[in-house]
Protein backbone atom coordinates (compact mmCIF):
# COMPACT_ATOMS: atom_id res chain seq x y z
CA UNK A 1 -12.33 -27.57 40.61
CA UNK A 2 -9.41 -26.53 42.68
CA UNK A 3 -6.01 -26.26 41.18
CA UNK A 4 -4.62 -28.13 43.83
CA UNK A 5 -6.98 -31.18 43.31
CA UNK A 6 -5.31 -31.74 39.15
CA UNK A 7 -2.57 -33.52 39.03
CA UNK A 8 0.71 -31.90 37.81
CA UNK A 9 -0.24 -32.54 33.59
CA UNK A 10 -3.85 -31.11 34.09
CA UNK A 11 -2.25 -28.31 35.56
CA UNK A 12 0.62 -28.06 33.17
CA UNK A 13 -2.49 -28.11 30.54
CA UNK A 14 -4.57 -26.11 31.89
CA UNK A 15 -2.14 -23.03 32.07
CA UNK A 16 -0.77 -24.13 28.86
CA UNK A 17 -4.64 -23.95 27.62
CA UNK A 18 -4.98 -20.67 29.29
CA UNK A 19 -1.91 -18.77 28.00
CA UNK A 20 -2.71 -19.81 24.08
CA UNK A 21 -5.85 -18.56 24.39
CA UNK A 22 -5.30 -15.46 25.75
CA UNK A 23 -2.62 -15.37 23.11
CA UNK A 24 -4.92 -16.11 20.38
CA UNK A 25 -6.97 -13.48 21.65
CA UNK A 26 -4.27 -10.71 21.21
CA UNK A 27 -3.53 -12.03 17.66
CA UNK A 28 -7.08 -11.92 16.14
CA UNK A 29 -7.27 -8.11 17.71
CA UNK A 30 -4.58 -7.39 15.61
CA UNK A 31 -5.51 -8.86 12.97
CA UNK A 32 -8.86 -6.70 13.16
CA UNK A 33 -6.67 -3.42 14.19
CA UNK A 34 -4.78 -4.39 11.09
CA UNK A 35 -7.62 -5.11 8.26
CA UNK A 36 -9.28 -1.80 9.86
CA UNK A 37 -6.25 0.42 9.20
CA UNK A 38 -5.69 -1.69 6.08
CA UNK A 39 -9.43 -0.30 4.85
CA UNK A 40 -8.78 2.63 5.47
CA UNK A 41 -5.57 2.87 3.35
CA UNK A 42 -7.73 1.79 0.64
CA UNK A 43 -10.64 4.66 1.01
CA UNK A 44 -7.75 6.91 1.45
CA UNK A 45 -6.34 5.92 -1.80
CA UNK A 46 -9.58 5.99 -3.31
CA UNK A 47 -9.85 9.53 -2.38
CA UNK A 48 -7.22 10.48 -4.32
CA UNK A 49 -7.87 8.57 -7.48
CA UNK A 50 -10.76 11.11 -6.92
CA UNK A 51 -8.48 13.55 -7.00
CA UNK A 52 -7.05 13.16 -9.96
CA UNK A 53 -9.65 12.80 -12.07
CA UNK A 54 -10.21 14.75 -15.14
CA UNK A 55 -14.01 16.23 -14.08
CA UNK A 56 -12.44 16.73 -10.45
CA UNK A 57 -9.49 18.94 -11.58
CA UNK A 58 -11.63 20.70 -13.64
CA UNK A 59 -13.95 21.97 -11.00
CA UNK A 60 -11.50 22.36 -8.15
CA UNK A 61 -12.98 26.09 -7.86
CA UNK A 62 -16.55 24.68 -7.32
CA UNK A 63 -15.29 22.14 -5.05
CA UNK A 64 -13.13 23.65 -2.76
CA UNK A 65 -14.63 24.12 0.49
CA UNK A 66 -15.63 20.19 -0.02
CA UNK A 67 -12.30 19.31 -0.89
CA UNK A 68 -10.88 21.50 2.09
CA UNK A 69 -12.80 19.16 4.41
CA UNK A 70 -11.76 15.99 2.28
CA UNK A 71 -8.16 17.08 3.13
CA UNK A 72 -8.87 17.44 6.90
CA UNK A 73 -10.63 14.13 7.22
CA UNK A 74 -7.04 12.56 5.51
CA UNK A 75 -4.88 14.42 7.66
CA UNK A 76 -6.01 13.03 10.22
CA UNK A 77 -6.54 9.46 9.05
CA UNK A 78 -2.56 10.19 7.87
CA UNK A 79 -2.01 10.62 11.61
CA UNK A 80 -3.78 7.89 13.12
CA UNK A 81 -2.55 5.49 10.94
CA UNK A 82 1.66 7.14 11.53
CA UNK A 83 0.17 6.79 15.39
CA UNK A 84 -0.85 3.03 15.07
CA UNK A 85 2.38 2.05 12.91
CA UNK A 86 4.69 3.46 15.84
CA UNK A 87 2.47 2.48 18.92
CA UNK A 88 1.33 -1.08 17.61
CA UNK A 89 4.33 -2.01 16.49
CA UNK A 90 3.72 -2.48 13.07
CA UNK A 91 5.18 -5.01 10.87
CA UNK A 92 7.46 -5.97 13.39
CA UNK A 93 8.27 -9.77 14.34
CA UNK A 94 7.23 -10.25 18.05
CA UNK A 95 7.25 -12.63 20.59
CA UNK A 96 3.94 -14.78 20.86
CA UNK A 97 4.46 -16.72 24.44
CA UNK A 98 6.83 -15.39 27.40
């Protein structure tokens, strides 16, 4: 149907209808973004419980080439995630509709 065959309300709702779901849209990507980096915190902070274990420190000559790459992997995780706070703007109130 042609926008100029609604009347002015079914085009009022319409674009109203439009712009919250596009909106919508943008907050459940977030939301995913969010829970994903979220995750990875976790598994990050699981890796260091690792860490810090008793059998762990006691073979840290054994381990170290493993726990060389184990501290690559979380440098970089570290970055993406100081990346995705500052580009994404993280935990900052923002504006929904324009």
């Amino acid at each position: 149907m042609a926008l100029g065959l609604l009347t002015g309300a079914a085009q009022v709702r319409l674009l109203v209808g439009s712009c919250i779901s596009h909106h919508c849209q943008v907050i459940i990507r977030q939301a995913n973004l969010d829970n994903s980096v979220s995750s990875l915190l976790s598994k990050i902070q699981s890796v260091y419980e690792f860490l810090l274990e008793e059998d762990t420190k006691a073979n840290l000559d054994t381990m170290k080439d493993t726990l060389a790459r184990i501290a690559q992997v979380v440098s970089s995780y570290v970055q993406f995630i100081e990346n995705y706070a500052e580009t994404k703007n993280f935990c900052t109130p923002r504006r929904i509709l324009p």
